[in-house]
PDB file of N, CA and C in Angstrom:
ATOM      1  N   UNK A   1      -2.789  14.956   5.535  1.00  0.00           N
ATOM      2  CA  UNK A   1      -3.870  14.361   6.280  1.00  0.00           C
ATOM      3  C   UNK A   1      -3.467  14.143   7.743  1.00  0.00           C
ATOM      4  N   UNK A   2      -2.565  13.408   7.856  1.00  0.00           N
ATOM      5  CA  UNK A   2      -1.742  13.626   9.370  1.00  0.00           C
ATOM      6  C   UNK A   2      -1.690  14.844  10.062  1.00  0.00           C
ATOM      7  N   UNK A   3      -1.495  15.762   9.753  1.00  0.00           N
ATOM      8  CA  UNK A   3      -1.338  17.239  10.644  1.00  0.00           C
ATOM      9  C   UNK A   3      -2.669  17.302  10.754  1.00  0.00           C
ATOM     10  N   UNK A   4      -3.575  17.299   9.609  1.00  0.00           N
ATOM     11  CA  UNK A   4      -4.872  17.863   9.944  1.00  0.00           C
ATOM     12  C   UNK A   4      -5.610  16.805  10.922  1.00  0.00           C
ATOM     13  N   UNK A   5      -5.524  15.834  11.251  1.00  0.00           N
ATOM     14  CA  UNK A   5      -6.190  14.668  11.912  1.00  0.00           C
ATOM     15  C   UNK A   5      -5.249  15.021  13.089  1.00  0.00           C
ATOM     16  N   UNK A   6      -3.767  15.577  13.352  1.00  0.00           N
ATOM     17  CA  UNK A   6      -3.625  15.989  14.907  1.00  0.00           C
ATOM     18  C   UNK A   6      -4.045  17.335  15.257  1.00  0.00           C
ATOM     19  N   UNK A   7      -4.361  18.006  14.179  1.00  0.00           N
ATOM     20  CA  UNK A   7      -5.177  19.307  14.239  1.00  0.00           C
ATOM     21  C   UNK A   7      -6.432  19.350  14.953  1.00  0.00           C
ATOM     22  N   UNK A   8      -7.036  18.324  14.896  1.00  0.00           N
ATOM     23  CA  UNK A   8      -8.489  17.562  15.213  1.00  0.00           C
ATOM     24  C   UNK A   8      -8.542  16.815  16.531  1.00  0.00           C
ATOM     25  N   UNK A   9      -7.058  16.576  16.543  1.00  0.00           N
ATOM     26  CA  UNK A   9      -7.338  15.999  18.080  1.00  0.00           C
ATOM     27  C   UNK A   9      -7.320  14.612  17.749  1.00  0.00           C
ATOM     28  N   UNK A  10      -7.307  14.071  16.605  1.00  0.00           N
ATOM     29  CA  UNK A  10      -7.495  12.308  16.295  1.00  0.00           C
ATOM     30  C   UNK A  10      -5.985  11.974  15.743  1.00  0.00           C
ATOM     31  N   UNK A  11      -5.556  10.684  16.702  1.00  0.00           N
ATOM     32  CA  UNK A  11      -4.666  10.533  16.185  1.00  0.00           C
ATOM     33  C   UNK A  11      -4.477   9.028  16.895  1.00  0.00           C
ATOM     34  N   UNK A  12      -3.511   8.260  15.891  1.00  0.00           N
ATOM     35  CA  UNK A  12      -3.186   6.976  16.990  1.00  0.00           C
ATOM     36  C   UNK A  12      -1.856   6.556  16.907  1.00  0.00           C
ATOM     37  N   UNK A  13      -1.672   5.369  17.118  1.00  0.00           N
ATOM     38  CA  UNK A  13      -0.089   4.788  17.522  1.00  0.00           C
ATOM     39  C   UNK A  13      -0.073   3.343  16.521  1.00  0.00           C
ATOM     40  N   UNK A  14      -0.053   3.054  15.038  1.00  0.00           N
ATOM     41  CA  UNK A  14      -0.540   2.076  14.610  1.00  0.00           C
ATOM     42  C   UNK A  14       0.978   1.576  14.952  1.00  0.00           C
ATOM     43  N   UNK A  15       0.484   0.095  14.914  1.00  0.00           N
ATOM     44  CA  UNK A  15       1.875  -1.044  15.653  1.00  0.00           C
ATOM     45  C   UNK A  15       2.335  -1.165  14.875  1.00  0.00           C
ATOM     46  N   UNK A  16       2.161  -1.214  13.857  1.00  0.00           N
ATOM     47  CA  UNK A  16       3.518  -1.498  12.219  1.00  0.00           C
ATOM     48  C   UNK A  16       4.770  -0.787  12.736  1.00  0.00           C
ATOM     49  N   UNK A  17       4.645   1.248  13.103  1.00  0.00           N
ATOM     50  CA  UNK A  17       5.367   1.791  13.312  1.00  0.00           C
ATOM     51  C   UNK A  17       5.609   2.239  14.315  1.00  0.00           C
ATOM     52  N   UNK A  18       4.692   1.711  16.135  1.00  0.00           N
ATOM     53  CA  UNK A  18       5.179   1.974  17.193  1.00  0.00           C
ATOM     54  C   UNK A  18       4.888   0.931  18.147  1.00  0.00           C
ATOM     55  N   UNK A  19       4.897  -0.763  17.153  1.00  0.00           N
ATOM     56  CA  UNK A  19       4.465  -1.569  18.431  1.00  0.00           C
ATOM     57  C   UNK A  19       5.992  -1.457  19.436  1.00  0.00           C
ATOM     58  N   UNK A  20       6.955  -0.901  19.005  1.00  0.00           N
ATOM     59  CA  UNK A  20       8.409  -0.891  20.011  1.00  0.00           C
ATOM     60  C   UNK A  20       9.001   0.303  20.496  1.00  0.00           C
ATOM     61  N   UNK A  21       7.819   1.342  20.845  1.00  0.00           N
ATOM     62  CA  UNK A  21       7.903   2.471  21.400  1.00  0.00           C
ATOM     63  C   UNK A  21       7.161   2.717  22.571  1.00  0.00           C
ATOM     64  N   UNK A  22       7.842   2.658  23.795  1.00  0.00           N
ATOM     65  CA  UNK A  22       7.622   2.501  25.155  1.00  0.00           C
ATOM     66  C   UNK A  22       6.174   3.538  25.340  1.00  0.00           C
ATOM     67  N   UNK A  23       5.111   2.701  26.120  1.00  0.00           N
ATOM     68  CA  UNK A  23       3.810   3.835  27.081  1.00  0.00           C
ATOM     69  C   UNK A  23       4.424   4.636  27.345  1.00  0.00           C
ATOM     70  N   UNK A  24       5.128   4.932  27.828  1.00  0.00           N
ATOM     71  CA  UNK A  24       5.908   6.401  28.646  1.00  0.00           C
ATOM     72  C   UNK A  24       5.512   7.405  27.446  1.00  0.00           C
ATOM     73  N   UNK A  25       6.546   7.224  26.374  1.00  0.00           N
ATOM     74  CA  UNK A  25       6.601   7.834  24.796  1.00  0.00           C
ATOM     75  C   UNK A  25       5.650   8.169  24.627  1.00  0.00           C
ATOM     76  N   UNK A  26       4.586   7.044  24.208  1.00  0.00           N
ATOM     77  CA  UNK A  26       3.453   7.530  23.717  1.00  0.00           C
ATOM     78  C   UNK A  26       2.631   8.520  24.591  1.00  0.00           C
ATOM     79  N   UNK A  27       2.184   8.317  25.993  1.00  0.00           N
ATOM     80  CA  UNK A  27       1.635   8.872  26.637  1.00  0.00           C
ATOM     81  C   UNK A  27       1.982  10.628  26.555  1.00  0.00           C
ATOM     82  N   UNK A  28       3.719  11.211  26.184  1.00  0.00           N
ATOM     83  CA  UNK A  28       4.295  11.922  26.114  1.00  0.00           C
ATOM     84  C   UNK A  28       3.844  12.708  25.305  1.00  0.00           C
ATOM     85  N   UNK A  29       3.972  12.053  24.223  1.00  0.00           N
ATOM     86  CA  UNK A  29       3.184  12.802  23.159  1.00  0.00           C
ATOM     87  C   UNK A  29       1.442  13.259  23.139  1.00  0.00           C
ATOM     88  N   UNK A  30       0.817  11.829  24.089  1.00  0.00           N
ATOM     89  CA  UNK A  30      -0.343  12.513  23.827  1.00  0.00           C
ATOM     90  C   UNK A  30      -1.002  14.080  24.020  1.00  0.00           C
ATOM     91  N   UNK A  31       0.192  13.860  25.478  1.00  0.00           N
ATOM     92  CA  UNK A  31       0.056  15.069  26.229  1.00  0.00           C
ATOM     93  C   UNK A  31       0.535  16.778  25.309  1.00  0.00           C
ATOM     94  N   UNK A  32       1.978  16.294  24.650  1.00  0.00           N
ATOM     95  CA  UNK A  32       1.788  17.260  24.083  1.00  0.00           C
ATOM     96  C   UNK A  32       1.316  17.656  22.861  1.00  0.00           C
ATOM     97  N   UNK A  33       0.266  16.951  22.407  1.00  0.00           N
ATOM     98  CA  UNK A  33      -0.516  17.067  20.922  1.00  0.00           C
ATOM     99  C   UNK A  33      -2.094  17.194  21.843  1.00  0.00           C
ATOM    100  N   UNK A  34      -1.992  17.592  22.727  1.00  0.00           N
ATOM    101  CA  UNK A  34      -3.670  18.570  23.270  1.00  0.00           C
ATOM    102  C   UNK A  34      -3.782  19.115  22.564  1.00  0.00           C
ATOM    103  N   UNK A  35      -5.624  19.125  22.147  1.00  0.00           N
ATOM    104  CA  UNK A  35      -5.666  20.347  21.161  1.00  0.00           C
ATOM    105  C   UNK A  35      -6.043  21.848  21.805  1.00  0.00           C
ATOM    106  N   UNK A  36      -5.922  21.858  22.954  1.00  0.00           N
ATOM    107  CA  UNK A  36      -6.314  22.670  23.662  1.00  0.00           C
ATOM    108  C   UNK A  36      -5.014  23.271  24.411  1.00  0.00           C
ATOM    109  N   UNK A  37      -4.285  24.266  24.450  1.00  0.00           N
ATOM    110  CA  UNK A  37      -3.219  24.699  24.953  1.00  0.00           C
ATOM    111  C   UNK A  37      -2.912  24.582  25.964  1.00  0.00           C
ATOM    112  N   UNK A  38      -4.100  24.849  26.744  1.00  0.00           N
ATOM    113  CA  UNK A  38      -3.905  24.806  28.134  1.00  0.00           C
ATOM    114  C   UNK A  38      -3.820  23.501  28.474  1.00  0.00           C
ATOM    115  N   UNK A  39      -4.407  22.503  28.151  1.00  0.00           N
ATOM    116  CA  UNK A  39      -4.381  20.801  28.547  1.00  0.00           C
ATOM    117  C   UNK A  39      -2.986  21.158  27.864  1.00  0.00           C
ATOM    118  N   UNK A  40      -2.045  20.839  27.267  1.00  0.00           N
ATOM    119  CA  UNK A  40      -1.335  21.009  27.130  1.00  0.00           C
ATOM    120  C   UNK A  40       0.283  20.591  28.132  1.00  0.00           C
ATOM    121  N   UNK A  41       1.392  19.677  28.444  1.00  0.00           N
ATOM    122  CA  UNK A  41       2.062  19.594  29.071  1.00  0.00           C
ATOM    123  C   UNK A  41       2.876  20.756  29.233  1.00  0.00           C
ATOM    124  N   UNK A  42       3.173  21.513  30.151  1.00  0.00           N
ATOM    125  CA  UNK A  42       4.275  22.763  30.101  1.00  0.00           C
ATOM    126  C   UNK A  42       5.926  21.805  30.099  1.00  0.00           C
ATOM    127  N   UNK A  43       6.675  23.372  30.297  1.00  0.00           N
ATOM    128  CA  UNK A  43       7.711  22.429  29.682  1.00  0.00           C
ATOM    129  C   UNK A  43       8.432  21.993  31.337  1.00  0.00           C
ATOM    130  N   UNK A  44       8.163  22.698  32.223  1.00  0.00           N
ATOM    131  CA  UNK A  44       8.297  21.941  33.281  1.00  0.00           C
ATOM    132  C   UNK A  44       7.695  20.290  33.631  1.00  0.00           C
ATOM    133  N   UNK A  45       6.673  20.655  32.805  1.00  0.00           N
ATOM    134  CA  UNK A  45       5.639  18.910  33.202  1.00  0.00           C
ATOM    135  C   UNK A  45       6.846  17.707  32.064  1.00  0.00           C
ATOM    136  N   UNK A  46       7.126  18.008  31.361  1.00  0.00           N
ATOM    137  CA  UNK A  46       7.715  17.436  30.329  1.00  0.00           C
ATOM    138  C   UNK A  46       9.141  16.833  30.944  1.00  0.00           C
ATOM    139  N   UNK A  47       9.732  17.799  31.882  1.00  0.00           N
ATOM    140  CA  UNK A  47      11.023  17.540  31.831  1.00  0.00           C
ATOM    141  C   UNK A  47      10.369  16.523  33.007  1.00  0.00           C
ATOM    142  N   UNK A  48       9.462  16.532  34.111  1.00  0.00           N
ATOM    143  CA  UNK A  48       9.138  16.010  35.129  1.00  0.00           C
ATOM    144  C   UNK A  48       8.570  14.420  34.551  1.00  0.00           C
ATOM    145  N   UNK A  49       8.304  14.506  33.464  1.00  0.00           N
ATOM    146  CA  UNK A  49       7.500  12.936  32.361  1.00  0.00           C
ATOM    147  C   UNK A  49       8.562  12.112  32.501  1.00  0.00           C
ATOM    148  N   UNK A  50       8.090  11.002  32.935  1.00  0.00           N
ATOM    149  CA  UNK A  50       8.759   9.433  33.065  1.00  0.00           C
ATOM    150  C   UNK A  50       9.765   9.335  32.534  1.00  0.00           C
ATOM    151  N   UNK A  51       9.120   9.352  31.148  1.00  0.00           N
ATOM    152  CA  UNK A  51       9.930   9.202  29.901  1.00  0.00           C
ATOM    153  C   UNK A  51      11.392  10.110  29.534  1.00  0.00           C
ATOM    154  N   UNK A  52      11.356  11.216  30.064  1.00  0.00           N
ATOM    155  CA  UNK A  52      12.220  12.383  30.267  1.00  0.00           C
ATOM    156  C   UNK A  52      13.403  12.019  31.903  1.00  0.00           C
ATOM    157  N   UNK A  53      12.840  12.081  32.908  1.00  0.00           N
ATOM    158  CA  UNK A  53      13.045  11.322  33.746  1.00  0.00           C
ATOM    159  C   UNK A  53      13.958  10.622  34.288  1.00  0.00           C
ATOM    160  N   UNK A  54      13.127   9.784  33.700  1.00  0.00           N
ATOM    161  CA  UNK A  54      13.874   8.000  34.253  1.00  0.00           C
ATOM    162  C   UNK A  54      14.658   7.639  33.191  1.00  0.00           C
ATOM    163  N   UNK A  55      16.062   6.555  33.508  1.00  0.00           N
ATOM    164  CA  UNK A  55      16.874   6.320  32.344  1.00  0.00           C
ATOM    165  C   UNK A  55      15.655   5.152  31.668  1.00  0.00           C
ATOM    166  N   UNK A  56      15.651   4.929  30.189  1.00  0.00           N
ATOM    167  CA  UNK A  56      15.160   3.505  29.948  1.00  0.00           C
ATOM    168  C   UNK A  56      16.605   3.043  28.929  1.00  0.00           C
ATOM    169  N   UNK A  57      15.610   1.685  28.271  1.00  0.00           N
ATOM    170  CA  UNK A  57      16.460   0.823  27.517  1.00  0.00           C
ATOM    171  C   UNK A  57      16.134   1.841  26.483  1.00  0.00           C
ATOM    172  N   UNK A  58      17.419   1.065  25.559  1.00  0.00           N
ATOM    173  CA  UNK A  58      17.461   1.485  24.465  1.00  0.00           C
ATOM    174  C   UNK A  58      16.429   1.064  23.513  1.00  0.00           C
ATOM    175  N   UNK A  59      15.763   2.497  22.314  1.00  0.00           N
ATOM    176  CA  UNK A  59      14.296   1.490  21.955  1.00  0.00           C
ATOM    177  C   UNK A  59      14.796   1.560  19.799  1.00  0.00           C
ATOM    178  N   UNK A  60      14.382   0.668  19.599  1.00  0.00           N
ATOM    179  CA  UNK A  60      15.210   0.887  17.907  1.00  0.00           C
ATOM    180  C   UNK A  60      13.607   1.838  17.839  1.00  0.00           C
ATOM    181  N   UNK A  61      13.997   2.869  16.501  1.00  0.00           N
ATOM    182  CA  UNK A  61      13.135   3.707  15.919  1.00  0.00           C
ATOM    183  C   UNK A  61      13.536   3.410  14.285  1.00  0.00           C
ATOM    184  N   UNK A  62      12.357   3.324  13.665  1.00  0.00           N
ATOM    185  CA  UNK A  62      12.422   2.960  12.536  1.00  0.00           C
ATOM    186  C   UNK A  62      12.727   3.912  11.380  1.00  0.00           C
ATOM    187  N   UNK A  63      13.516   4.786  12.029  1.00  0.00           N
ATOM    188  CA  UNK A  63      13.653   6.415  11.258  1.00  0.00           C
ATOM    189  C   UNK A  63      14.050   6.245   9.591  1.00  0.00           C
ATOM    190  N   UNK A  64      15.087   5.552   9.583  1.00  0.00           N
ATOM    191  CA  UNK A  64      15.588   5.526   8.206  1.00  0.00           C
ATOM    192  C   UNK A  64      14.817   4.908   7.525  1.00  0.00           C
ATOM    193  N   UNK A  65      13.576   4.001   7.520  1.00  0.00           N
ATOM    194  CA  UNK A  65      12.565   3.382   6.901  1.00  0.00           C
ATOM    195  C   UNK A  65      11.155   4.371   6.914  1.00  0.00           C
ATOM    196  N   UNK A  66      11.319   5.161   7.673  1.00  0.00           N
ATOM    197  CA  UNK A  66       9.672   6.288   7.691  1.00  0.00           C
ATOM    198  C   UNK A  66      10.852   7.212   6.670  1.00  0.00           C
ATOM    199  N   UNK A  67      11.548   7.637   6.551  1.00  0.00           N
ATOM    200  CA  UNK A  67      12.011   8.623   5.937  1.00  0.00           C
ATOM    201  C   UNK A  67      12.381   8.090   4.327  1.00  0.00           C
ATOM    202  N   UNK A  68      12.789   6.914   4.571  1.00  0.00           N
ATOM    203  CA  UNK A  68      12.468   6.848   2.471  1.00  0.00           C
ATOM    204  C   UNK A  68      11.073   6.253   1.865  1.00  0.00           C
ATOM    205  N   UNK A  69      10.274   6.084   2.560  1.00  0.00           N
ATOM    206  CA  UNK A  69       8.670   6.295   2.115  1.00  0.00           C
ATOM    207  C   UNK A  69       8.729   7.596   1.776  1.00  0.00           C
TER     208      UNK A  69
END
């Protein structure tokens, strides 16, 4: 259901699993989950993204808890 809902272009950021994942991030991704190729970030725009960028803090990711669901 997830792929097909970013397939669609619908997608969100629920806070359970990204209230501690920096705007930069998210914005990052929105860009590169266009459903349209061309909207699309190239990979020049990507390396040029904030988030890519600029140093930040360190952000915890909840990896080992999304992965044994």
């Amino acid at each position: 259901m997830l792929f097909k809902r970013i397939q669609e272009g619908v997608f969100n950021f629920p806070d359970r699993e990204w209230a501690h994942i920096s705007g930069d991030a998210k914005d990052l991704i929105c860009h590169l989950l266009k459903r349209e190729p061309r909207r699309r970030y190239t990979a020049d725009e990507v390396l040029d993204h904030p988030w890519i960028r600029d140093p930040v803090a360190n952000t915890y990711l909840a990896t080992p808890s999304v992965l044994s669901r």
